[in-house]
Structure formats: structure tokens, C-alpha cells
PDB file of N, CA and C in Angstrom:
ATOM      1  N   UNK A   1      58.486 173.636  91.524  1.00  0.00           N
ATOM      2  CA  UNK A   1      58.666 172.455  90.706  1.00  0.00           C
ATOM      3  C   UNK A   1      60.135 172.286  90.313  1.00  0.00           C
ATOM      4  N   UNK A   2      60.650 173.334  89.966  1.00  0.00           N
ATOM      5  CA  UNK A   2      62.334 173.301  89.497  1.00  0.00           C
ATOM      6  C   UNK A   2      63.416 173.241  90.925  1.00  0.00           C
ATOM      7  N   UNK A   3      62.512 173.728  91.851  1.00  0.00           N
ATOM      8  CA  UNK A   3      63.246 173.291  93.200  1.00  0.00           C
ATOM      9  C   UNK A   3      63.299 172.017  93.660  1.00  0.00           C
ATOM     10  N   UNK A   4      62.223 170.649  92.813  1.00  0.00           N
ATOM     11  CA  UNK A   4      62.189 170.035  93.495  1.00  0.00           C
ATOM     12  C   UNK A   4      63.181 168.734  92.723  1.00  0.00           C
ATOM     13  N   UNK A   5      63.181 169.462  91.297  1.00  0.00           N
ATOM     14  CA  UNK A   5      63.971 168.122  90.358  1.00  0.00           C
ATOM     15  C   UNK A   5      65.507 168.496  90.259  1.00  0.00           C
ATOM     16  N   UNK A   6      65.518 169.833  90.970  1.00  0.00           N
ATOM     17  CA  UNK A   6      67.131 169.834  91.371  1.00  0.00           C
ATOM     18  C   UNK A   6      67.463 168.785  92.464  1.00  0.00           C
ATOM     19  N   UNK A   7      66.677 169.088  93.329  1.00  0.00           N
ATOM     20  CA  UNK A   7      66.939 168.316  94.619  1.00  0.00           C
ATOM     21  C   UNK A   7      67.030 166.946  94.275  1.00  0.00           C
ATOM     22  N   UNK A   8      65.851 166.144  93.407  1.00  0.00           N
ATOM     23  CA  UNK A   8      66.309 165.078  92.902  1.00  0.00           C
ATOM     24  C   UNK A   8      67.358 164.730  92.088  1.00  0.00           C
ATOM     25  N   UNK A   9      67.746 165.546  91.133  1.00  0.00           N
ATOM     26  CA  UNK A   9      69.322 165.204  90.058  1.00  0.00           C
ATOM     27  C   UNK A   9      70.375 165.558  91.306  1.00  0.00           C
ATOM     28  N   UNK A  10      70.464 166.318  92.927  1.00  0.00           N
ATOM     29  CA  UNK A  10      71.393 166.277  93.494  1.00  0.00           C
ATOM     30  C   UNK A  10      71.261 164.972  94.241  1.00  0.00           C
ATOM     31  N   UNK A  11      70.001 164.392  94.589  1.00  0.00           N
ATOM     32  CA  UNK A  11      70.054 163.236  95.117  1.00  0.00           C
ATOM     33  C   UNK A  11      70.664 161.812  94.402  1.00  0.00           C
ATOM     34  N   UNK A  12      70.431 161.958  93.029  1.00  0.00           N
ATOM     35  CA  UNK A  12      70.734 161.081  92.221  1.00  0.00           C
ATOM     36  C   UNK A  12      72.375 161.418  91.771  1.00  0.00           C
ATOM     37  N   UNK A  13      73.038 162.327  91.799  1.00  0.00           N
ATOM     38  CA  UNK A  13      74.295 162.607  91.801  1.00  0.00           C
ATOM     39  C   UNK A  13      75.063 162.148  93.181  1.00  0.00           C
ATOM     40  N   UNK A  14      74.494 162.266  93.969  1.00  0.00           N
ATOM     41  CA  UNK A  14      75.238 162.146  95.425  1.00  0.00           C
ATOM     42  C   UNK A  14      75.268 160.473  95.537  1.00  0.00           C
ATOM     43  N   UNK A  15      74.218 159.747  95.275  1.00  0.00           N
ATOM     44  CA  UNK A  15      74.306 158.569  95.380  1.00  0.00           C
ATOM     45  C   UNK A  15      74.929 157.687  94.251  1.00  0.00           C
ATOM     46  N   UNK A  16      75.109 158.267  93.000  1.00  0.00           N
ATOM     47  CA  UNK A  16      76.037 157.308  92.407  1.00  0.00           C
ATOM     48  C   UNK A  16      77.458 158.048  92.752  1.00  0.00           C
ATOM     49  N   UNK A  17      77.546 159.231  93.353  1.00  0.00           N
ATOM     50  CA  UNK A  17      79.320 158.768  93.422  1.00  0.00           C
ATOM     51  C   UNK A  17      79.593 158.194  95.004  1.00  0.00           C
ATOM     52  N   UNK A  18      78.336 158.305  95.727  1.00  0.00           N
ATOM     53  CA  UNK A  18      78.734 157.660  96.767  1.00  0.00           C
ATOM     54  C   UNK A  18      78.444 156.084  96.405  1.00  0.00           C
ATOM     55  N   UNK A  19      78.039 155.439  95.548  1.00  0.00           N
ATOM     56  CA  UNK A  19      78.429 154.245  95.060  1.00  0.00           C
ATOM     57  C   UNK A  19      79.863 153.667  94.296  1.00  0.00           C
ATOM     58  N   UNK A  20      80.183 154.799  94.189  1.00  0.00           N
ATOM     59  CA  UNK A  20      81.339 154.456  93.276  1.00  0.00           C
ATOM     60  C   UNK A  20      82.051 154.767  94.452  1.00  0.00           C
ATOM     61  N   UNK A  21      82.156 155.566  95.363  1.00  0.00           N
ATOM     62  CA  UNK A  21      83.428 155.591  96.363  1.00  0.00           C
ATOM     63  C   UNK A  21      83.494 154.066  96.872  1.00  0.00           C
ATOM     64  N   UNK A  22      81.935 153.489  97.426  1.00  0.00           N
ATOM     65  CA  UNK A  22      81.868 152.468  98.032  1.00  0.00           C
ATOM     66  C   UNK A  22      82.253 151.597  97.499  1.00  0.00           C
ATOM     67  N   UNK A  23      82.421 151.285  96.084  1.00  0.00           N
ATOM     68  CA  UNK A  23      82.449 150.229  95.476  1.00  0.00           C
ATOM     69  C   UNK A  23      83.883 150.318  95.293  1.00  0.00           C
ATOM     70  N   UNK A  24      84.768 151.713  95.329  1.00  0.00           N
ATOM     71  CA  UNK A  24      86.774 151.472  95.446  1.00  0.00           C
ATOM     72  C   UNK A  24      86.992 152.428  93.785  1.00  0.00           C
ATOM     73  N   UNK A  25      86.114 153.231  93.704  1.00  0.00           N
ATOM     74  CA  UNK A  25      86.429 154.464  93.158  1.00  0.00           C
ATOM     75  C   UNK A  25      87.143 154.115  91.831  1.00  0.00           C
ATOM     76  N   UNK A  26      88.250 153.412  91.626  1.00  0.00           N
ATOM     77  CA  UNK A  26      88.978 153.510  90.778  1.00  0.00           C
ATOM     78  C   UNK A  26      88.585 152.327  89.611  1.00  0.00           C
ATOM     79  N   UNK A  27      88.877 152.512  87.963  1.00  0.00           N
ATOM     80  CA  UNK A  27      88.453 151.732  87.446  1.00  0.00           C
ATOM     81  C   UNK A  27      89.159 150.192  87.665  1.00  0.00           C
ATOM     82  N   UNK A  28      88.854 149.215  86.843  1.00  0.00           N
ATOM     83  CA  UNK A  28      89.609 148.156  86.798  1.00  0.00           C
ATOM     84  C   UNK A  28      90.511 147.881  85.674  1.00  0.00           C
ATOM     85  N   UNK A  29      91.239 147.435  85.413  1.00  0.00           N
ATOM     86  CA  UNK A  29      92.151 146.957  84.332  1.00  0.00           C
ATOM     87  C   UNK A  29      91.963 146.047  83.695  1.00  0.00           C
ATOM     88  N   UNK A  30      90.746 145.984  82.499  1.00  0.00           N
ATOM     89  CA  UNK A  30      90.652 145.019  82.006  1.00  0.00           C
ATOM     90  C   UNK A  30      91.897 143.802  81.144  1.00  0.00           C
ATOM     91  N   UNK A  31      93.178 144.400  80.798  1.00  0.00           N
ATOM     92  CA  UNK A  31      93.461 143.797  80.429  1.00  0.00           C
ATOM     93  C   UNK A  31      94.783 143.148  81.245  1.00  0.00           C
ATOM     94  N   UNK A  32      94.578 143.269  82.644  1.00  0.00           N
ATOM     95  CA  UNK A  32      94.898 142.362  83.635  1.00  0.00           C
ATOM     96  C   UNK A  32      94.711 140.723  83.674  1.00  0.00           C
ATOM     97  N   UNK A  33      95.678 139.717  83.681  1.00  0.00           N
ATOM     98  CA  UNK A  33      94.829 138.842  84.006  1.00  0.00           C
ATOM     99  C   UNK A  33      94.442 138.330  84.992  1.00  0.00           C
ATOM    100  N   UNK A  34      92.901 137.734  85.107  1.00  0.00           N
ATOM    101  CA  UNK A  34      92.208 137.447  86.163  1.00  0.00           C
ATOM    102  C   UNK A  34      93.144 136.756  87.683  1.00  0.00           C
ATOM    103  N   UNK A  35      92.408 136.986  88.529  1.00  0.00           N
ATOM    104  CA  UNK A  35      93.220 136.463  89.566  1.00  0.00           C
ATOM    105  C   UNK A  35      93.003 134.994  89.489  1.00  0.00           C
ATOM    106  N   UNK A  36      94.096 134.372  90.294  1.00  0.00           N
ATOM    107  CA  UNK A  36      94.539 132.552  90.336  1.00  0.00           C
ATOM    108  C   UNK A  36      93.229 131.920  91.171  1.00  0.00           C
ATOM    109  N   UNK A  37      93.005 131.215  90.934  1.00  0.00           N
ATOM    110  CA  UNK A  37      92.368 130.480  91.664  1.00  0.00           C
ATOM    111  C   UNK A  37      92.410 129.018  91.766  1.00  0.00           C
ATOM    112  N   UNK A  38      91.981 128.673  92.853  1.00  0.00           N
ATOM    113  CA  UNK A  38      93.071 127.193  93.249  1.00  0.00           C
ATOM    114  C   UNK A  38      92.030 126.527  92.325  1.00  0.00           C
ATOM    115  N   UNK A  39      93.089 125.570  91.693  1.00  0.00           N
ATOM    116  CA  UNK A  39      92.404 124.476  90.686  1.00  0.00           C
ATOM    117  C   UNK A  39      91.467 123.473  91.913  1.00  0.00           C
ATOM    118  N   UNK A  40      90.366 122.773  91.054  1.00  0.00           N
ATOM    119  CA  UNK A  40      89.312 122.582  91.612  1.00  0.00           C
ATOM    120  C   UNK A  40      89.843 120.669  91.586  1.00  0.00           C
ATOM    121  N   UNK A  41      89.479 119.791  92.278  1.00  0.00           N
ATOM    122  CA  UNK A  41      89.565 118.528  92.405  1.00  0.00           C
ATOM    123  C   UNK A  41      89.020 118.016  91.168  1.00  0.00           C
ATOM    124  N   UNK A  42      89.887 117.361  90.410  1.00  0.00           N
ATOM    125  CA  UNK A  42      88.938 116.573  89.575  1.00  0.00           C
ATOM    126  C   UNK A  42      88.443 114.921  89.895  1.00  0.00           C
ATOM    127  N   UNK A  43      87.324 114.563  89.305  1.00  0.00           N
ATOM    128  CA  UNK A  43      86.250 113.236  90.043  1.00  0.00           C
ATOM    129  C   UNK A  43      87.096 112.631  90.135  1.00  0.00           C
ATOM    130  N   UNK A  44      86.916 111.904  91.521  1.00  0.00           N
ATOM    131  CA  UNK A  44      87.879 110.686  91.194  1.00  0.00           C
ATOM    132  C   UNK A  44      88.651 110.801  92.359  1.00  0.00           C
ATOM    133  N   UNK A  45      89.800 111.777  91.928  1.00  0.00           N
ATOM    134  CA  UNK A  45      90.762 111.677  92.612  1.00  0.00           C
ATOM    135  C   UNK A  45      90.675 113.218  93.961  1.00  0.00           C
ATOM    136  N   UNK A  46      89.463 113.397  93.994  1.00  0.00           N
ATOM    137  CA  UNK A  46      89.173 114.926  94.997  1.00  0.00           C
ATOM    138  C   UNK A  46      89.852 114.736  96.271  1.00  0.00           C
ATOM    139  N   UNK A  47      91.275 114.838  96.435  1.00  0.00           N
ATOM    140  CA  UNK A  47      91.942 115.360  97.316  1.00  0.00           C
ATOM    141  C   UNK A  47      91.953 114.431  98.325  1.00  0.00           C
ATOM    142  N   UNK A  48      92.170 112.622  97.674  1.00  0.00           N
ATOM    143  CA  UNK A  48      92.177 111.428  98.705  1.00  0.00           C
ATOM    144  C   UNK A  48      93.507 111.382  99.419  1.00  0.00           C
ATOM    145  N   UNK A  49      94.424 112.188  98.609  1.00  0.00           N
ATOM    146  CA  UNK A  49      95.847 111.805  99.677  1.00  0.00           C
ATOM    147  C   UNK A  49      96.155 113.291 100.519  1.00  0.00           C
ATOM    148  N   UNK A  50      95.192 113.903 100.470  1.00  0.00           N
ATOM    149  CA  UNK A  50      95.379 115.097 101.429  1.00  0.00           C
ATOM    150  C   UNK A  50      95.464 114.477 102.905  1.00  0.00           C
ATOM    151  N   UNK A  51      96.619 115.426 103.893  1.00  0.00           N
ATOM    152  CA  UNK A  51      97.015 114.881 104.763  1.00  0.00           C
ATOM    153  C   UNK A  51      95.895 114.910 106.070  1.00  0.00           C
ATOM    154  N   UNK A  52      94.923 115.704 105.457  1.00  0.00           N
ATOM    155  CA  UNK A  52      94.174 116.337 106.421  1.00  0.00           C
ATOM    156  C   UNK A  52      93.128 114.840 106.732  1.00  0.00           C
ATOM    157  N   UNK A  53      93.182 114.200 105.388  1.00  0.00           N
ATOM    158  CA  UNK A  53      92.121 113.022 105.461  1.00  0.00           C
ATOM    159  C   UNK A  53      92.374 111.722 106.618  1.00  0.00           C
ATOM    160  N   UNK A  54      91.266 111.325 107.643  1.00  0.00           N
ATOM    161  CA  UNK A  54      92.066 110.256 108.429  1.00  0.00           C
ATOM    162  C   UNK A  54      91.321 109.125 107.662  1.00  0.00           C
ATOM    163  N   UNK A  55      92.285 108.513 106.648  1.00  0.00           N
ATOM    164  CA  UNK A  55      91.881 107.382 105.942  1.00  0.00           C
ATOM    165  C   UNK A  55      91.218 106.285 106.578  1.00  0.00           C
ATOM    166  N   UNK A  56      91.920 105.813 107.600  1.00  0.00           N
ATOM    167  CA  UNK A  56      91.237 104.609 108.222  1.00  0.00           C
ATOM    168  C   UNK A  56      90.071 104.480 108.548  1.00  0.00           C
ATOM    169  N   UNK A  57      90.045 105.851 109.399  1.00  0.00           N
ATOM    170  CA  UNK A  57      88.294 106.199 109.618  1.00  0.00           C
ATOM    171  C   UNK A  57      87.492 105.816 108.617  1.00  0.00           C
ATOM    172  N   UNK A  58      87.742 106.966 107.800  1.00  0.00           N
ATOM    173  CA  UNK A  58      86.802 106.698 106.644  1.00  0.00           C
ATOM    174  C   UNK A  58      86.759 104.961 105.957  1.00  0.00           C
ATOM    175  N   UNK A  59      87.843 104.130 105.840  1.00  0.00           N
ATOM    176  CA  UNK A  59      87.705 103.040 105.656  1.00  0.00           C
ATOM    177  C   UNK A  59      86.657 102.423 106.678  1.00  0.00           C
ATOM    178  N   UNK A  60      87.024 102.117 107.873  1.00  0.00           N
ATOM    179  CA  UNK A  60      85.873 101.637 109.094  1.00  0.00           C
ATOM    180  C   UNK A  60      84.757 102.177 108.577  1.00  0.00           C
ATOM    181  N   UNK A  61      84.360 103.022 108.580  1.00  0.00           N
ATOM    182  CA  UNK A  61      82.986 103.659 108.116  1.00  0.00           C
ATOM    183  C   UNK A  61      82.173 103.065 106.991  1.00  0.00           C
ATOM    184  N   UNK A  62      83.259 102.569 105.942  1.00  0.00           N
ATOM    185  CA  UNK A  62      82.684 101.950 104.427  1.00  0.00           C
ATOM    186  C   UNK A  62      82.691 100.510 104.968  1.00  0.00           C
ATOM    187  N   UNK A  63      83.228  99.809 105.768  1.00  0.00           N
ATOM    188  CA  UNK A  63      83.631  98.782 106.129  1.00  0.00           C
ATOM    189  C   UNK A  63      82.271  98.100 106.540  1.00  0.00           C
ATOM    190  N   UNK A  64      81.549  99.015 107.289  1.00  0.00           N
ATOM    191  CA  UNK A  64      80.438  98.482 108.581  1.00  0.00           C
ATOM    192  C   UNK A  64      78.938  99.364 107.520  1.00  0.00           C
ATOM    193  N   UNK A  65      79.598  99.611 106.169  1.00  0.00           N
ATOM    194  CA  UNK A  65      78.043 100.047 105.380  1.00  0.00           C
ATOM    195  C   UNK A  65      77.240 101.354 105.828  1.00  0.00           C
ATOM    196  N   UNK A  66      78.679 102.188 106.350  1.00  0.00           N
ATOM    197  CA  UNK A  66      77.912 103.932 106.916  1.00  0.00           C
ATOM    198  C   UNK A  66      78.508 104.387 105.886  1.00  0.00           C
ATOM    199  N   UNK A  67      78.269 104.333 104.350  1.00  0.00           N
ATOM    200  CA  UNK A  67      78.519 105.505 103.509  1.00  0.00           C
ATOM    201  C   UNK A  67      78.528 106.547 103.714  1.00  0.00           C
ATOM    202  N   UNK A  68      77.443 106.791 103.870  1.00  0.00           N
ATOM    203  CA  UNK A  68      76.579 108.353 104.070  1.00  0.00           C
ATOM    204  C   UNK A  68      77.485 108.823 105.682  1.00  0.00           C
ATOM    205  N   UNK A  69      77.679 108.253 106.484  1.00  0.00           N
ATOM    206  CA  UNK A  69      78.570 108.866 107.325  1.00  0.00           C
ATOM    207  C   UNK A  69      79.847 109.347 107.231  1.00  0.00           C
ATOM    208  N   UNK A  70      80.269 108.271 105.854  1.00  0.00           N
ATOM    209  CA  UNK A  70      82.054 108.198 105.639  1.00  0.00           C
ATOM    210  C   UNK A  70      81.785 109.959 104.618  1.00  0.00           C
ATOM    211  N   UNK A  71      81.116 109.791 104.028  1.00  0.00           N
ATOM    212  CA  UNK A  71      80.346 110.945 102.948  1.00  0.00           C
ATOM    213  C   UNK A  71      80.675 112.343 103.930  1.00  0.00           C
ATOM    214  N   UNK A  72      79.804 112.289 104.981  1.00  0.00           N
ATOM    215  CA  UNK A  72      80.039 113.565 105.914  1.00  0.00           C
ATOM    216  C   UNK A  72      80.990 113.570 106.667  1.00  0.00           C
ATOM    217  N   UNK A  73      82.001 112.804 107.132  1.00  0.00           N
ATOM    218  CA  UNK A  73      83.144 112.708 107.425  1.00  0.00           C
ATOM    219  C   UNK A  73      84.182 113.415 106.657  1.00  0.00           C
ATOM    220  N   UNK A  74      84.192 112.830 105.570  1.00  0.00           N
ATOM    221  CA  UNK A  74      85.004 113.558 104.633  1.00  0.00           C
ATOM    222  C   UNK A  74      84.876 114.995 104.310  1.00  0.00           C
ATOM    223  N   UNK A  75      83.687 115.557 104.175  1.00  0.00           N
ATOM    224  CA  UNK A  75      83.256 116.878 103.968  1.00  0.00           C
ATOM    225  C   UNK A  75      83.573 117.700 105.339  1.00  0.00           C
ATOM    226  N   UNK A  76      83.399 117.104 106.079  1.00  0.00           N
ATOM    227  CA  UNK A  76      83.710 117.844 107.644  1.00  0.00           C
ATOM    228  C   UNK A  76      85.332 118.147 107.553  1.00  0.00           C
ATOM    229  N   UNK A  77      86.109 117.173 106.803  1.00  0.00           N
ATOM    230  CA  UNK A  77      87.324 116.914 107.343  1.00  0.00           C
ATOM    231  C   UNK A  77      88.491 117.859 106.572  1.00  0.00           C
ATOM    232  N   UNK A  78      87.658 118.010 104.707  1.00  0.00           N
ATOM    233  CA  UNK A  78      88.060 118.773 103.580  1.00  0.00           C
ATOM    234  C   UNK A  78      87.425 119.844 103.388  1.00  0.00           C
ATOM    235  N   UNK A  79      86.036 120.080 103.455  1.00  0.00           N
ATOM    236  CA  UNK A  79      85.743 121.236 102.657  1.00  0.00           C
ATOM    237  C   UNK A  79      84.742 120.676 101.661  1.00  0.00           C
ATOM    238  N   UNK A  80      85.065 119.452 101.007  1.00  0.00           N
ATOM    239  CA  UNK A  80      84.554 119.471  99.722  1.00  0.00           C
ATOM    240  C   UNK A  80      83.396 119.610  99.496  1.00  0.00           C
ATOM    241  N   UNK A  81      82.715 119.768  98.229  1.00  0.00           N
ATOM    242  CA  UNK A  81      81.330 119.355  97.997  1.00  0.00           C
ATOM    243  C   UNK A  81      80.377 118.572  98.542  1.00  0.00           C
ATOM    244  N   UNK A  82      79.472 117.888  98.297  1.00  0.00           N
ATOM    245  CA  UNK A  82      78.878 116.624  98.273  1.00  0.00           C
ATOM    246  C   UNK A  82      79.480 115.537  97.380  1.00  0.00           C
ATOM    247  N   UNK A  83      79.257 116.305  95.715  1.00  0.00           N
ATOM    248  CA  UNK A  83      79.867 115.223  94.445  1.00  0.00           C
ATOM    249  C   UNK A  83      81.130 114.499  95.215  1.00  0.00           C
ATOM    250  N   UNK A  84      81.895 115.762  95.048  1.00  0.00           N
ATOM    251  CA  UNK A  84      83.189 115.667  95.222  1.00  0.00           C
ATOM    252  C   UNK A  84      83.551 114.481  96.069  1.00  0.00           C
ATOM    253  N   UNK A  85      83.123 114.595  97.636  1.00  0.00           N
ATOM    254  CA  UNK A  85      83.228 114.095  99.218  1.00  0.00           C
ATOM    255  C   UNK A  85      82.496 112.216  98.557  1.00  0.00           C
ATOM    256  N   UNK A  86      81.857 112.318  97.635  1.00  0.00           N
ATOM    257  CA  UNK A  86      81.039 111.307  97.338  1.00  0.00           C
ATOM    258  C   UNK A  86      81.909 110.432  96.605  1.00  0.00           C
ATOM    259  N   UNK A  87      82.232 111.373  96.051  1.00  0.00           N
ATOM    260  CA  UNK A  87      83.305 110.409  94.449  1.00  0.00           C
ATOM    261  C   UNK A  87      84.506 109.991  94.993  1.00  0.00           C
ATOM    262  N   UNK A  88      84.900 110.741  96.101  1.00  0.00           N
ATOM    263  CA  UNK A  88      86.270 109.797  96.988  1.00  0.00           C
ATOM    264  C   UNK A  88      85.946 109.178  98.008  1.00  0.00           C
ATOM    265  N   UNK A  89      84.870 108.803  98.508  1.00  0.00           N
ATOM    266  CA  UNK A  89      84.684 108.057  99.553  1.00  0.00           C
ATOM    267  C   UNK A  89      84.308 106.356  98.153  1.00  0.00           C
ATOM    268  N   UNK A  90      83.661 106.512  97.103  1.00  0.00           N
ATOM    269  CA  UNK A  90      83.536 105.850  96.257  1.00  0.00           C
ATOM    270  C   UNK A  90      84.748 105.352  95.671  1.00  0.00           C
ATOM    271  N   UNK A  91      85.876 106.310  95.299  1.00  0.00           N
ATOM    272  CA  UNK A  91      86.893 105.300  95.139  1.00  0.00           C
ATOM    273  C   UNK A  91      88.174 104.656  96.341  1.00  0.00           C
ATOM    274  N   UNK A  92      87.947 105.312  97.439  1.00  0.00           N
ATOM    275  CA  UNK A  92      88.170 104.487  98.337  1.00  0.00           C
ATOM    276  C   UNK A  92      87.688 103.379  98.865  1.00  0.00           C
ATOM    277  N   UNK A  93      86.402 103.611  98.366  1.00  0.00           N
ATOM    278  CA  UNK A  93      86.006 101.940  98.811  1.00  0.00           C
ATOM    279  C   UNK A  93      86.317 101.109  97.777  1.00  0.00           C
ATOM    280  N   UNK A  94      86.398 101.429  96.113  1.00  0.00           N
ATOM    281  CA  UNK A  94      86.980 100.820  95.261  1.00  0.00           C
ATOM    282  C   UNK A  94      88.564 100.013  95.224  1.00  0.00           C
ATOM    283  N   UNK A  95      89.413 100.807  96.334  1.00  0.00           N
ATOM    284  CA  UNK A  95      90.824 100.867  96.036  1.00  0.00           C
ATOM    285  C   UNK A  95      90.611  99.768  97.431  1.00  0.00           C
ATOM    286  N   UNK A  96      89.353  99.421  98.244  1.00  0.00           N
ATOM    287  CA  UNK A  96      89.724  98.979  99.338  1.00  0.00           C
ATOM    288  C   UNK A  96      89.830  97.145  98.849  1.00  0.00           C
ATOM    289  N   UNK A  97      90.532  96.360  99.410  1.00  0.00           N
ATOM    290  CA  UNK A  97      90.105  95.022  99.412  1.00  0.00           C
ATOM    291  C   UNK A  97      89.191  94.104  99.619  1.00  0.00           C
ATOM    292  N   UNK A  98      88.449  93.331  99.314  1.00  0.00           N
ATOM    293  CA  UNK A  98      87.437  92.745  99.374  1.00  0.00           C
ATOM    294  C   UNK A  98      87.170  91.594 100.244  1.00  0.00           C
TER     295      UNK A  98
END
């Protein structure tokens, strides 16, 4: 019986420091500050003059009533969200002429 709950407290020893090796051994620095992270698009204006965007397209697209295409266009083209991809295809069609 005492042979067998050693074997378990060595099993249970072996696996939390082989968790802690895995996980990078060393503590963290809490009073580090957090790492940068790229500021996020705010509504509206989500990244319409990025160069990556081919505006016209996306205009033709709102033009002929394929929202929902200009929508996945944009997301294909940026990255963005849905909201996001939504809320600038929305004010591009706002900014467009009538």
C-alpha cells in the first residue's frame, strides 16, 4: 500500500514539474507592462484608407446592390471582422454619391 502512494506522489511530482518545464519554467514579472497590442479599428472608420483596400471594387459592388459581396470582399482583402468589414463597406457607401 505505501509502495503504491509513493509511486503516485512520484507520479504527481514528475508531472507538475514537467508542466512547469513545458509551460517555460521561469516565473513572470508581474510588474512588467503588458505587451503592445495593435490598437483595434474603431466603427466607422475600420481601416477604409488602408492601401491594401481596392476601393473601386468595393464601390462597383455597392453600386449594382452586392453588399454582402462588397462585405466579403473587404474581409478577404483586410482581415477584419464581420462588424468591422460591415461598418466600412456602410460608410463607403455613405461617402459615395448619389
Amino acid at each position: 500500500m505505501i509502495g503504491k502512494l509513493l509511486f503516485l506522489a512520484a507520479g504527481l511530482l514528475i508531472g507538475l514539474l514537467l508542466a512547469r518545464f513545458l509551460r517555460g519554467g521561469g516565473r513572470r514579472d508581474l510588474t512588467a507592462p503588458p505587451p503592445a497590442r495593435p490598437p483595434m479599428p474603431r466603427i466607422g472608420e475600420a481601416r477604409i484608407d488602408d492601401a491594401r483596400i481596392d476601393d473601386e471594387e468595393i464601390r462597383e459592388l455597392i453600386r449594382q446592390n452586392r453588399k454582402i459581396e462588397a462585405i466579403k470582399r473587404l474581409r478577404d482583402q483586410t482581415g477584419l471582422g464581420l462588424k468591422e468589414a460591415k461598418d466600412a463597406v456602410e460608410a463607403i457607401e455613405a461617402r459615395m454619391p448619389r
